[in-house]
PDB file of N, CA and C in Angstrom:
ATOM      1  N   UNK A   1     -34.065   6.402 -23.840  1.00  0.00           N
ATOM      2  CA  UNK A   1     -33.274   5.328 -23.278  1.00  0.00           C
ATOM      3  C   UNK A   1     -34.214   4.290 -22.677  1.00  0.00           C
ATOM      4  N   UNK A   2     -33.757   3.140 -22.877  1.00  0.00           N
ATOM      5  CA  UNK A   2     -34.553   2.283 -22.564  1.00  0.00           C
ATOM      6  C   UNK A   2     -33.627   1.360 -21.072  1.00  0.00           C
ATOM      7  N   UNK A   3     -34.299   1.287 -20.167  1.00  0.00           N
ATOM      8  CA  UNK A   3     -33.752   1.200 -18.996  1.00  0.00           C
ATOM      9  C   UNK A   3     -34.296  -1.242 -18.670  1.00  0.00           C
ATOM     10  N   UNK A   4     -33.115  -1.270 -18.627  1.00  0.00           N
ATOM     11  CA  UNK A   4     -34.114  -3.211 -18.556  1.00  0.00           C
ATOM     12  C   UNK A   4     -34.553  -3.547 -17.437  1.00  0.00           C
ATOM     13  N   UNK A   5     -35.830  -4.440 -17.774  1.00  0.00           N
ATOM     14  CA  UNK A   5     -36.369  -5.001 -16.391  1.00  0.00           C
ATOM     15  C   UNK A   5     -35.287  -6.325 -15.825  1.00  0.00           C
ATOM     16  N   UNK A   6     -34.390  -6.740 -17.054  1.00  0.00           N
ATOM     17  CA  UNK A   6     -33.760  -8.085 -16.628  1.00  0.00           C
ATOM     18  C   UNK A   6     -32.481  -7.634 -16.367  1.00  0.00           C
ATOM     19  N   UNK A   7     -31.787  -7.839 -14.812  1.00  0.00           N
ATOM     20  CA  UNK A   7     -30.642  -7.622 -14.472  1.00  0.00           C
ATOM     21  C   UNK A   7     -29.452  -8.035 -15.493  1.00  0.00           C
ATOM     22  N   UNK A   8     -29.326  -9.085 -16.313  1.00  0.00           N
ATOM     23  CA  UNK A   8     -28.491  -9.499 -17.344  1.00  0.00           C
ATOM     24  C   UNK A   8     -28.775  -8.750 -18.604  1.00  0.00           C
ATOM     25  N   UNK A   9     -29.949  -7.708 -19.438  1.00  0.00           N
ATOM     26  CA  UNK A   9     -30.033  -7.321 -20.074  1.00  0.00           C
ATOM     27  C   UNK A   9     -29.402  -6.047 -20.162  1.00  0.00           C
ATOM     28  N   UNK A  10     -28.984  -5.560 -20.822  1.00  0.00           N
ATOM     29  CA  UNK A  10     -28.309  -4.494 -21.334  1.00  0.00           C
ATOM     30  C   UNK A  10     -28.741  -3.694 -21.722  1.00  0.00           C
ATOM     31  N   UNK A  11     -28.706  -2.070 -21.641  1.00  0.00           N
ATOM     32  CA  UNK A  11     -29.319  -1.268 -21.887  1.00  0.00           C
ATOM     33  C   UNK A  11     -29.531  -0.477 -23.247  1.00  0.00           C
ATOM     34  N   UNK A  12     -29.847  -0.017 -24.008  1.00  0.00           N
ATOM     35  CA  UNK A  12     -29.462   0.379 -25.544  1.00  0.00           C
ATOM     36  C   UNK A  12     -28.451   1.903 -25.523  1.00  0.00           C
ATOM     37  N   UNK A  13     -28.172   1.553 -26.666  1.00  0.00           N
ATOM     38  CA  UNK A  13     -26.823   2.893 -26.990  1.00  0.00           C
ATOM     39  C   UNK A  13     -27.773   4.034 -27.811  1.00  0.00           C
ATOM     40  N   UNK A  14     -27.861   4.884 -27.944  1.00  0.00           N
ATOM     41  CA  UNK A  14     -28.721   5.964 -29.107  1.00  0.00           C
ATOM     42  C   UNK A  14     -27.578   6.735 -28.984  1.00  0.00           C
ATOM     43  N   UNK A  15     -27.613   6.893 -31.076  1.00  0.00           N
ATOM     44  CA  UNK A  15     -26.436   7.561 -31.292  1.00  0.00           C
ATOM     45  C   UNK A  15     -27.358   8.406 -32.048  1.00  0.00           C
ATOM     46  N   UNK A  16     -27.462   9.754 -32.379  1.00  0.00           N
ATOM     47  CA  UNK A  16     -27.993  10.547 -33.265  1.00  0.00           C
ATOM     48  C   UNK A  16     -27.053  11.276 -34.169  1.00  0.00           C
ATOM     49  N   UNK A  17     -27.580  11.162 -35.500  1.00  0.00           N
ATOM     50  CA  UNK A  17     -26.394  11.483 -36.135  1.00  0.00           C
ATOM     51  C   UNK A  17     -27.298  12.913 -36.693  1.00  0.00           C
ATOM     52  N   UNK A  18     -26.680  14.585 -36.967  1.00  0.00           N
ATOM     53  CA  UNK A  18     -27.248  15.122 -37.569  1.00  0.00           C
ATOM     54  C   UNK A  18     -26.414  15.612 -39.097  1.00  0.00           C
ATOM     55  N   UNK A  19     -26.996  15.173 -40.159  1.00  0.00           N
ATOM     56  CA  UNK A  19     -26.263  15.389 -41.236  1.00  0.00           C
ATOM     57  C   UNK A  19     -26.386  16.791 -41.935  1.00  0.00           C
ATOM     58  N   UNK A  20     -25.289  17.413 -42.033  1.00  0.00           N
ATOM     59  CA  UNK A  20     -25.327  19.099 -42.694  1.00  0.00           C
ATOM     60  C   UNK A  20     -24.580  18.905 -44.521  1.00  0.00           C
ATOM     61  N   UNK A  21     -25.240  20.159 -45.174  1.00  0.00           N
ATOM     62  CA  UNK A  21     -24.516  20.276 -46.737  1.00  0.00           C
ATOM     63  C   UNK A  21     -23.351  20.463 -46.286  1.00  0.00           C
ATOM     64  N   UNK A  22     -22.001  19.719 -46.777  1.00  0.00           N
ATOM     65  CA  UNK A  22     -20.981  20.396 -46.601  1.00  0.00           C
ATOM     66  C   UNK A  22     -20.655  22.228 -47.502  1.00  0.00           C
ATOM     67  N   UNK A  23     -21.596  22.178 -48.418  1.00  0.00           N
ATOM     68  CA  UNK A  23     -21.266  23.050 -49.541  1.00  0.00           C
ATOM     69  C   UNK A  23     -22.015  24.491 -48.296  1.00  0.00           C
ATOM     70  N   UNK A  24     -23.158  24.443 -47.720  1.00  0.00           N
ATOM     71  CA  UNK A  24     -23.579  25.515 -47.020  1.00  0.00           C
ATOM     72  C   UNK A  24     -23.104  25.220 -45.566  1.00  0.00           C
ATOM     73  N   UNK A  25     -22.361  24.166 -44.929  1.00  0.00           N
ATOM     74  CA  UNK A  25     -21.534  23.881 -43.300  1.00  0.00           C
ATOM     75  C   UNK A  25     -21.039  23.361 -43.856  1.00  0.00           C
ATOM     76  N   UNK A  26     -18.859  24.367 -43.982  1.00  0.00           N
ATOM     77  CA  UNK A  26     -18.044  23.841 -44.166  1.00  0.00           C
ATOM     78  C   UNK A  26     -17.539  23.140 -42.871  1.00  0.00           C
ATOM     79  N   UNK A  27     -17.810  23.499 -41.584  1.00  0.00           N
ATOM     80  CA  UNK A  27     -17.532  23.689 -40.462  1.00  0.00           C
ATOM     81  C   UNK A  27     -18.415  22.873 -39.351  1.00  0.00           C
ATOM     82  N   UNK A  28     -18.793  21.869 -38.701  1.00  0.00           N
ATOM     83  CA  UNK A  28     -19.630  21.437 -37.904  1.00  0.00           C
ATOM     84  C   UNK A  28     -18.977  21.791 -36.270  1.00  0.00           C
ATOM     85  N   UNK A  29     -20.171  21.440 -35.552  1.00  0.00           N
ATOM     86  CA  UNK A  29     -19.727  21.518 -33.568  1.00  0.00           C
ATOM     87  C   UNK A  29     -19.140  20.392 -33.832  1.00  0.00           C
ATOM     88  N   UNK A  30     -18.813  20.164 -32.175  1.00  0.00           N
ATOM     89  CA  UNK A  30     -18.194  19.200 -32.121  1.00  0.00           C
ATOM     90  C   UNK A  30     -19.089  17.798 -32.075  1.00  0.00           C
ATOM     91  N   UNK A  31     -18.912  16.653 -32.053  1.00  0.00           N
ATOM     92  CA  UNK A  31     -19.808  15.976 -31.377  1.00  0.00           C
ATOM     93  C   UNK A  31     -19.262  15.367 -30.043  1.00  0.00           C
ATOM     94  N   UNK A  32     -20.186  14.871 -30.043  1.00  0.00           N
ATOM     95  CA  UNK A  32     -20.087  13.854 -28.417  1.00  0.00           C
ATOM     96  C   UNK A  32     -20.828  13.061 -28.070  1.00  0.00           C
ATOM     97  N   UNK A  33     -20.201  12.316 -26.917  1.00  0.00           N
ATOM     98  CA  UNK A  33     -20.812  11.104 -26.698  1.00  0.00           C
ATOM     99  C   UNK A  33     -20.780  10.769 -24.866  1.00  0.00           C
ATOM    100  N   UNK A  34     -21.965  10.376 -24.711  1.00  0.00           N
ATOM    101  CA  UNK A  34     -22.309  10.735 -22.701  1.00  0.00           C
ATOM    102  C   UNK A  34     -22.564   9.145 -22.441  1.00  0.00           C
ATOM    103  N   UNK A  35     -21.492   8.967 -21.668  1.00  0.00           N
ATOM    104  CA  UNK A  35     -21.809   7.357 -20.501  1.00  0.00           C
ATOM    105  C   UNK A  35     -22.788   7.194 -19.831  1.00  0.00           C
ATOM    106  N   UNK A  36     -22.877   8.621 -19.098  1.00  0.00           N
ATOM    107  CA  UNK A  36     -24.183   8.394 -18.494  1.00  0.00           C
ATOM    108  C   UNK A  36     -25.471   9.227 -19.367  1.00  0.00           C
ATOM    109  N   UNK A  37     -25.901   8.315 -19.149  1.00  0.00           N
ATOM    110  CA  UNK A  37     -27.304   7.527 -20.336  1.00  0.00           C
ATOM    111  C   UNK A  37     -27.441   7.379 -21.545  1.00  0.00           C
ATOM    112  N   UNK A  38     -26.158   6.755 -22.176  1.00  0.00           N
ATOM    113  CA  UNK A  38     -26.064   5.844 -22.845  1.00  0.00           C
ATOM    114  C   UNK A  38     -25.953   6.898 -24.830  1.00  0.00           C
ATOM    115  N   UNK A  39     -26.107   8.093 -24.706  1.00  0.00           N
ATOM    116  CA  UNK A  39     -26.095   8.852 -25.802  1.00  0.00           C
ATOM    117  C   UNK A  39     -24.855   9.672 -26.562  1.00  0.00           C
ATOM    118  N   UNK A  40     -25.713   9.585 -27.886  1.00  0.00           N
ATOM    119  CA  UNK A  40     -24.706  10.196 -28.092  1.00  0.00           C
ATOM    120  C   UNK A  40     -25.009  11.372 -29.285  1.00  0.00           C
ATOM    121  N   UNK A  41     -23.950  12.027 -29.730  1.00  0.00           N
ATOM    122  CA  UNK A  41     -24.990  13.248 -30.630  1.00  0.00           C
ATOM    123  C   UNK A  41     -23.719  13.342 -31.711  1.00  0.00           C
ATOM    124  N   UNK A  42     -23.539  12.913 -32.889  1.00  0.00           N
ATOM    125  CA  UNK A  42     -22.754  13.330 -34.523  1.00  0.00           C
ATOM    126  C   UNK A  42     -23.723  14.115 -34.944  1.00  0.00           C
ATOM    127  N   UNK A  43     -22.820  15.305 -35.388  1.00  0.00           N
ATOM    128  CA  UNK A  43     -22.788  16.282 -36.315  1.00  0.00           C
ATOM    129  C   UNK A  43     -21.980  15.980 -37.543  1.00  0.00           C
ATOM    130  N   UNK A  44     -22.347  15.131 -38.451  1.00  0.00           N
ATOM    131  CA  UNK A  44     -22.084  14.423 -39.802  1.00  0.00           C
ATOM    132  C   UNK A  44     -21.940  15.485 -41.259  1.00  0.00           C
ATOM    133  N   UNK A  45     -21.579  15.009 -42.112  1.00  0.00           N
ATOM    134  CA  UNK A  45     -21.467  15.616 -43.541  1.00  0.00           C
ATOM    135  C   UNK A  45     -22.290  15.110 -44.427  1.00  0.00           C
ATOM    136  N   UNK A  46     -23.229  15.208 -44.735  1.00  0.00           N
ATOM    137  CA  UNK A  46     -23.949  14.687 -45.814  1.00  0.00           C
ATOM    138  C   UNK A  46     -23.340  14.705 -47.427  1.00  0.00           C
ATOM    139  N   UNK A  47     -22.024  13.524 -47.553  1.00  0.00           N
ATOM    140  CA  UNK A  47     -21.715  13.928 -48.832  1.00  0.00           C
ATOM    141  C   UNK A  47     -21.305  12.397 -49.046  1.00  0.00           C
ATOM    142  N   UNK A  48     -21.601  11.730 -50.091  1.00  0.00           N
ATOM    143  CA  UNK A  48     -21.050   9.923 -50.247  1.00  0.00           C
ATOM    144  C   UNK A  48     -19.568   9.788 -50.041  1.00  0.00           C
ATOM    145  N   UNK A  49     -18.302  11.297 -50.460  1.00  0.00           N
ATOM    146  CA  UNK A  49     -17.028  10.928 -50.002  1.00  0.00           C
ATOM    147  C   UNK A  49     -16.852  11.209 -48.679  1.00  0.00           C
ATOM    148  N   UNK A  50     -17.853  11.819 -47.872  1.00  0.00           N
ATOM    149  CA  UNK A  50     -17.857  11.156 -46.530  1.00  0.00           C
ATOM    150  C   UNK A  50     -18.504  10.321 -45.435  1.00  0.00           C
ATOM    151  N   UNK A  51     -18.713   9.473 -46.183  1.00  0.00           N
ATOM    152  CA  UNK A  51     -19.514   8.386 -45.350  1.00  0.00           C
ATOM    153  C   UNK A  51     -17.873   7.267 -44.567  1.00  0.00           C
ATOM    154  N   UNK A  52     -17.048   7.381 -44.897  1.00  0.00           N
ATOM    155  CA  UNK A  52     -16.322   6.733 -44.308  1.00  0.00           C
ATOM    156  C   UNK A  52     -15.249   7.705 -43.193  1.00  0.00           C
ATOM    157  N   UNK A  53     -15.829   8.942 -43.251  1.00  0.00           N
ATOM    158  CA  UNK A  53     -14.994  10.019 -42.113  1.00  0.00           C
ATOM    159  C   UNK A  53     -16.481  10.023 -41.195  1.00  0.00           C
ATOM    160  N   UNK A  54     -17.818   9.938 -41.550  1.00  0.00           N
ATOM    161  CA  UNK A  54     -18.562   9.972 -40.832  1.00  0.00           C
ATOM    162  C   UNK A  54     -19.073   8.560 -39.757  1.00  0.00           C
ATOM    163  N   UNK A  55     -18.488   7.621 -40.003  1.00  0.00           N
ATOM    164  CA  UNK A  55     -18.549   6.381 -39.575  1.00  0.00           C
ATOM    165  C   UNK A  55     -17.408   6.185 -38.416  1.00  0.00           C
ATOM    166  N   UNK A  56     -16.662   6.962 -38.759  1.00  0.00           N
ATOM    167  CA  UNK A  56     -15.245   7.122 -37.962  1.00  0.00           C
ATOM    168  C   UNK A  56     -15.555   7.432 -36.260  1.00  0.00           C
ATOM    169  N   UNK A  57     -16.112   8.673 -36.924  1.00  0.00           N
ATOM    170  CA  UNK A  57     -16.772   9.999 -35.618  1.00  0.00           C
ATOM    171  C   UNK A  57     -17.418   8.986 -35.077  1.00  0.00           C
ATOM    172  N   UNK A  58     -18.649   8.079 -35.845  1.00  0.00           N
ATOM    173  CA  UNK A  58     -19.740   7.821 -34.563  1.00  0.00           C
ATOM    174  C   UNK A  58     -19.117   6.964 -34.114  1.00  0.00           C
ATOM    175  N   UNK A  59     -18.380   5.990 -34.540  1.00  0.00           N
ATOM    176  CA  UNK A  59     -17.702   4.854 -33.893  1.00  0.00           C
ATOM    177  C   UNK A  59     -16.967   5.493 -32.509  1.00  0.00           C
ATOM    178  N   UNK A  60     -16.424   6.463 -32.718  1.00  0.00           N
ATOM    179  CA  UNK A  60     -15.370   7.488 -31.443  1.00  0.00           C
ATOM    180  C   UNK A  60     -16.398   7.915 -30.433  1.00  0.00           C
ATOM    181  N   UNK A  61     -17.941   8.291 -31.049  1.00  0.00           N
ATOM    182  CA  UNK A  61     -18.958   8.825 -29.775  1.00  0.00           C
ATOM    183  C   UNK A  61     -19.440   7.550 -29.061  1.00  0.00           C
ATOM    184  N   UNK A  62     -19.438   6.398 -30.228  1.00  0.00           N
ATOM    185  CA  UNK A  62     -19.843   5.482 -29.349  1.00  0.00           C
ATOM    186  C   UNK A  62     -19.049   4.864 -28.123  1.00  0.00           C
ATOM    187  N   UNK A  63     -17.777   5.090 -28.443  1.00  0.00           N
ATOM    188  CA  UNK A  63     -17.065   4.197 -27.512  1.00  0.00           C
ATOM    189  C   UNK A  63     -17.090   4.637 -26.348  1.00  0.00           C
ATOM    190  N   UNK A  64     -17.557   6.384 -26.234  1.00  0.00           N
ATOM    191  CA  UNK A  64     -17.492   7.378 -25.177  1.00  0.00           C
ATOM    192  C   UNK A  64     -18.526   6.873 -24.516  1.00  0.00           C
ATOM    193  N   UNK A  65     -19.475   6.472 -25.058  1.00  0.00           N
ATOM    194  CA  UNK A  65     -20.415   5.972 -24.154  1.00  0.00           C
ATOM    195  C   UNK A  65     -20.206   4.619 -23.456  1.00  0.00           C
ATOM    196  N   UNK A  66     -19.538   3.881 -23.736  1.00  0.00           N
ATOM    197  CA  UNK A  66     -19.397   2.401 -23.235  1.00  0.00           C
ATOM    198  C   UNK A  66     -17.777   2.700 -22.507  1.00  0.00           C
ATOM    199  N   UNK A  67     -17.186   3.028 -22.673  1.00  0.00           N
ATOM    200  CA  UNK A  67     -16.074   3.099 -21.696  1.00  0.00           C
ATOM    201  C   UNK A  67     -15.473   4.415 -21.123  1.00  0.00           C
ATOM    202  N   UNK A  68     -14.175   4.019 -20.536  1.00  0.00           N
ATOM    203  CA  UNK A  68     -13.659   5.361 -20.049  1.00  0.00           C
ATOM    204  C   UNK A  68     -13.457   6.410 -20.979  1.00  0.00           C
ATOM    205  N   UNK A  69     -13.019   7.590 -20.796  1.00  0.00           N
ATOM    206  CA  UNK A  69     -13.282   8.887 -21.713  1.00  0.00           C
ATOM    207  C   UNK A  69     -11.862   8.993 -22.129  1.00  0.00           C
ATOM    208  N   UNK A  70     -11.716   9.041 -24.114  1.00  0.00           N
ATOM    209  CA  UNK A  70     -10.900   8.983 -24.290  1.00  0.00           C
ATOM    210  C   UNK A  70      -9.716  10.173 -24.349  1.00  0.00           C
ATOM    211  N   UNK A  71      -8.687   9.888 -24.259  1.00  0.00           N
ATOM    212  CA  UNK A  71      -8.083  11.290 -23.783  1.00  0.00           C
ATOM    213  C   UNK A  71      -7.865  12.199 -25.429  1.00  0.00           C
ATOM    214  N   UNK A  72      -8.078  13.457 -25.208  1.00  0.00           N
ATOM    215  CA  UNK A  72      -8.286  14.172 -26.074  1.00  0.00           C
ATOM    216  C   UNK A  72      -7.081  15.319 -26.346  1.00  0.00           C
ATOM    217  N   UNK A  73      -6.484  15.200 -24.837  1.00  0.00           N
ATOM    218  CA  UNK A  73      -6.037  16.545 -24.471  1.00  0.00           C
ATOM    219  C   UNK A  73      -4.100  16.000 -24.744  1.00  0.00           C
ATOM    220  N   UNK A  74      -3.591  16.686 -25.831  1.00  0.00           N
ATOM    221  CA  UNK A  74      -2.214  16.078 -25.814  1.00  0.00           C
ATOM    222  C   UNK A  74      -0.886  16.197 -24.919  1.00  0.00           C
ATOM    223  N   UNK A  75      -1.628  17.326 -24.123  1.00  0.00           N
ATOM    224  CA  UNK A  75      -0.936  17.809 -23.287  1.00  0.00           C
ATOM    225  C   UNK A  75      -0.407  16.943 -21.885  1.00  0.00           C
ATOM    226  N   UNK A  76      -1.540  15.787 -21.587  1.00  0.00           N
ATOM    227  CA  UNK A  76      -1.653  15.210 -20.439  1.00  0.00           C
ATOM    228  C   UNK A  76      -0.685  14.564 -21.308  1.00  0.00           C
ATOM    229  N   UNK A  77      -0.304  12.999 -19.673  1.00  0.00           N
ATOM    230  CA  UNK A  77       0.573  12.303 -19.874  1.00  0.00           C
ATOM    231  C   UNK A  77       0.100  10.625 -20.031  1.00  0.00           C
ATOM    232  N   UNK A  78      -1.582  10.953 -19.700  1.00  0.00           N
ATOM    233  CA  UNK A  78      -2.075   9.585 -19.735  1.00  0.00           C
ATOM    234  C   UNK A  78      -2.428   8.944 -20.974  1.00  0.00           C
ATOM    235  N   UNK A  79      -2.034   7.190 -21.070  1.00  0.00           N
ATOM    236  CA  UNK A  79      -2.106   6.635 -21.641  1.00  0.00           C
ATOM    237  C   UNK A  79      -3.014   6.549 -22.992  1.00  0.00           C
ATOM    238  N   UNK A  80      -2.995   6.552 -24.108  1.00  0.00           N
ATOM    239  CA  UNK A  80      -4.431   6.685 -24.761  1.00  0.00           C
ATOM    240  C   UNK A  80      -4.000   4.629 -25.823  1.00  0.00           C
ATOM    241  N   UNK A  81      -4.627   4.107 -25.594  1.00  0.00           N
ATOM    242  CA  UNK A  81      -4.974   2.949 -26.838  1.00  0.00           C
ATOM    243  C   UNK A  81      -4.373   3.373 -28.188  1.00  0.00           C
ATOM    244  N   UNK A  82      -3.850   2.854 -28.983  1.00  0.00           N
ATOM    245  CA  UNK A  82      -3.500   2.789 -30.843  1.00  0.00           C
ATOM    246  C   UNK A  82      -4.576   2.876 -31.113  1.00  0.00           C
ATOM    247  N   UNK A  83      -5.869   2.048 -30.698  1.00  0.00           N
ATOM    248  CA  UNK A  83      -6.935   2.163 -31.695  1.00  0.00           C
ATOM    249  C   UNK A  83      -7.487   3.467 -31.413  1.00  0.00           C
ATOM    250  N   UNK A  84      -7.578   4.209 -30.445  1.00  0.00           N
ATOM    251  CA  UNK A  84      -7.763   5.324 -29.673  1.00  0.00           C
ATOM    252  C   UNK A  84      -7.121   6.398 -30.499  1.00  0.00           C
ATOM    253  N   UNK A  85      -6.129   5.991 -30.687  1.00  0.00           N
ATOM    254  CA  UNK A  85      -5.136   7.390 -31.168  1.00  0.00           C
ATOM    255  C   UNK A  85      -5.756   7.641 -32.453  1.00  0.00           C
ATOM    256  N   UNK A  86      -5.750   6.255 -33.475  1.00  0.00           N
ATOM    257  CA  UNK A  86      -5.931   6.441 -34.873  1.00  0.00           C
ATOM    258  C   UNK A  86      -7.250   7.113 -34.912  1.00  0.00           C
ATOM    259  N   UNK A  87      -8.579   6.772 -34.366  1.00  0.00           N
ATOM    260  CA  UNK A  87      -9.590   7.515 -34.062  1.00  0.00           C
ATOM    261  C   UNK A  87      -9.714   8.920 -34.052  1.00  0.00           C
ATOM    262  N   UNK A  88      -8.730   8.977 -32.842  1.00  0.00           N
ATOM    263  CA  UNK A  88      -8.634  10.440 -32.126  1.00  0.00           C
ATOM    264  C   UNK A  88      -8.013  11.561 -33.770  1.00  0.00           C
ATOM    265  N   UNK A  89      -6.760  11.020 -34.627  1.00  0.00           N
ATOM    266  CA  UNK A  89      -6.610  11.453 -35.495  1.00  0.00           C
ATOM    267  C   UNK A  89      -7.783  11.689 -36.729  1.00  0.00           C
ATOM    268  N   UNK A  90      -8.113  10.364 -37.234  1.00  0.00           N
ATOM    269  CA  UNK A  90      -8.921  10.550 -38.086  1.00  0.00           C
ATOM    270  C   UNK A  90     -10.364  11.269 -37.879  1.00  0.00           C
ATOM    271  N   UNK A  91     -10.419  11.436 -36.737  1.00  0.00           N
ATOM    272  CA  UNK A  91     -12.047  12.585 -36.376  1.00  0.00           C
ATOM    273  C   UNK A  91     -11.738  14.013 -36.444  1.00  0.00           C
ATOM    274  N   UNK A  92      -9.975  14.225 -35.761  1.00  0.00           N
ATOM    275  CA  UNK A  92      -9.427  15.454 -36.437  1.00  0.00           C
ATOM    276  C   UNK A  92      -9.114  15.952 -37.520  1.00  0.00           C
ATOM    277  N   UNK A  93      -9.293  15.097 -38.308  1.00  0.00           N
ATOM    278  CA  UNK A  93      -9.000  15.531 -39.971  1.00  0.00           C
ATOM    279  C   UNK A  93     -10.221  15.440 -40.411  1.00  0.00           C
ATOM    280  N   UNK A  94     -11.419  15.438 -40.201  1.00  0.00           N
ATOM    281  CA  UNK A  94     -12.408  15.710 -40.982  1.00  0.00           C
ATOM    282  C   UNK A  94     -13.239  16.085 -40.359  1.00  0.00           C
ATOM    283  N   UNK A  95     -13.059  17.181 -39.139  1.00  0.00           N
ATOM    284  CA  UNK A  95     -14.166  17.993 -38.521  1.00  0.00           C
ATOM    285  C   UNK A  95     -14.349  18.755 -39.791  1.00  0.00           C
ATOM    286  N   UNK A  96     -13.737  19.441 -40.124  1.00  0.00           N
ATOM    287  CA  UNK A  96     -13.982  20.330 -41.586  1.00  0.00           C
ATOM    288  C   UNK A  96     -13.479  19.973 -43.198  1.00  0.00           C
ATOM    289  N   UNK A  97     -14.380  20.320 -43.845  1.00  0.00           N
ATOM    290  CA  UNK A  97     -14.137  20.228 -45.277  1.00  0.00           C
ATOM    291  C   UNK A  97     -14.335  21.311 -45.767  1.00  0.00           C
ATOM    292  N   UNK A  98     -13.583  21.138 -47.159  1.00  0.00           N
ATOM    293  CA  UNK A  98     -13.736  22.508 -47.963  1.00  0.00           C
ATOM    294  C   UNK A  98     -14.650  22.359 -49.352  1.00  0.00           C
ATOM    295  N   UNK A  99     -15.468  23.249 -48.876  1.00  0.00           N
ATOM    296  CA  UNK A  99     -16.158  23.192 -50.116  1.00  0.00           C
ATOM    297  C   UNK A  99     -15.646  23.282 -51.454  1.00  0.00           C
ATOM    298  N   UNK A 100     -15.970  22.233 -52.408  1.00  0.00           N
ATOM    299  CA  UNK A 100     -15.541  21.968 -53.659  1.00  0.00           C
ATOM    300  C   UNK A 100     -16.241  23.437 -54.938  1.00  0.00           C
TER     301      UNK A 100
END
C-alpha cells in the first residue's frame, strides 16, 4: 500500500486476483475485500467463459474496499443498493463451476 505524501492524493486500491483450473478447483474460498488498507484478495477461475463472472467478483471486492460493507446476510433488514443486489447475486452463482 502506498500511503500519500499529498493530503488531496489518494491512496491506491490492490486487488489480487488468484486464478485456479476450474477442471482440478471446482470449488474456490471465498474472496474478499478490506477498507482498511485498501486490499483486496479474488480467488478467480482461470477459464475464457469466465472472465466475465470473474470481473464481477473483483468489481464486488473492490467496492468493499471503498465503501460501506455490503450486506450479505439476507436475513437482516438493512437496506442493500440494486446495483448491490445484482452483484451480490451474480458472485453467488459462480462461486462454483462444474467441471465440463
Amino acid at each position: 500500500m502506498r500511503v500519500s505524501g499529498h493530503v488531496n492524493e489518494p491512496e491506491d486500491i490492490r486487488i489480487f486476483v488468484l486464478y485456479h483450473d476450474p477442471a482440478l478447483t471446482p470449488v474456490v474460498p471465498h474472496s474478499l475485500g478490506l477498507a482498511k488498507g485498501l486490499i483486496g484478495v479474488v480467488y478467480a477461475f482461470a477459464a475464457p467463459e469466465m472472465t466475465g463472472g470473474n470481473n464481477v467478483v473483483i468489481a464486488h471486492e473492490m467496492l468493499h474496499t471503498v465503501g460501506p460493507a455490503i450486506n450479505t446476510r439476507p436475513a437482516t433488514t438493512r437496506r442493500v443498493s440494486p446495483t448491490a443486489t445484482a452483484i451480490l447475486t451474480k458472485c453467488r452463482s459462480i462461486r462454483s463451476v462444474r467441471p465440463s
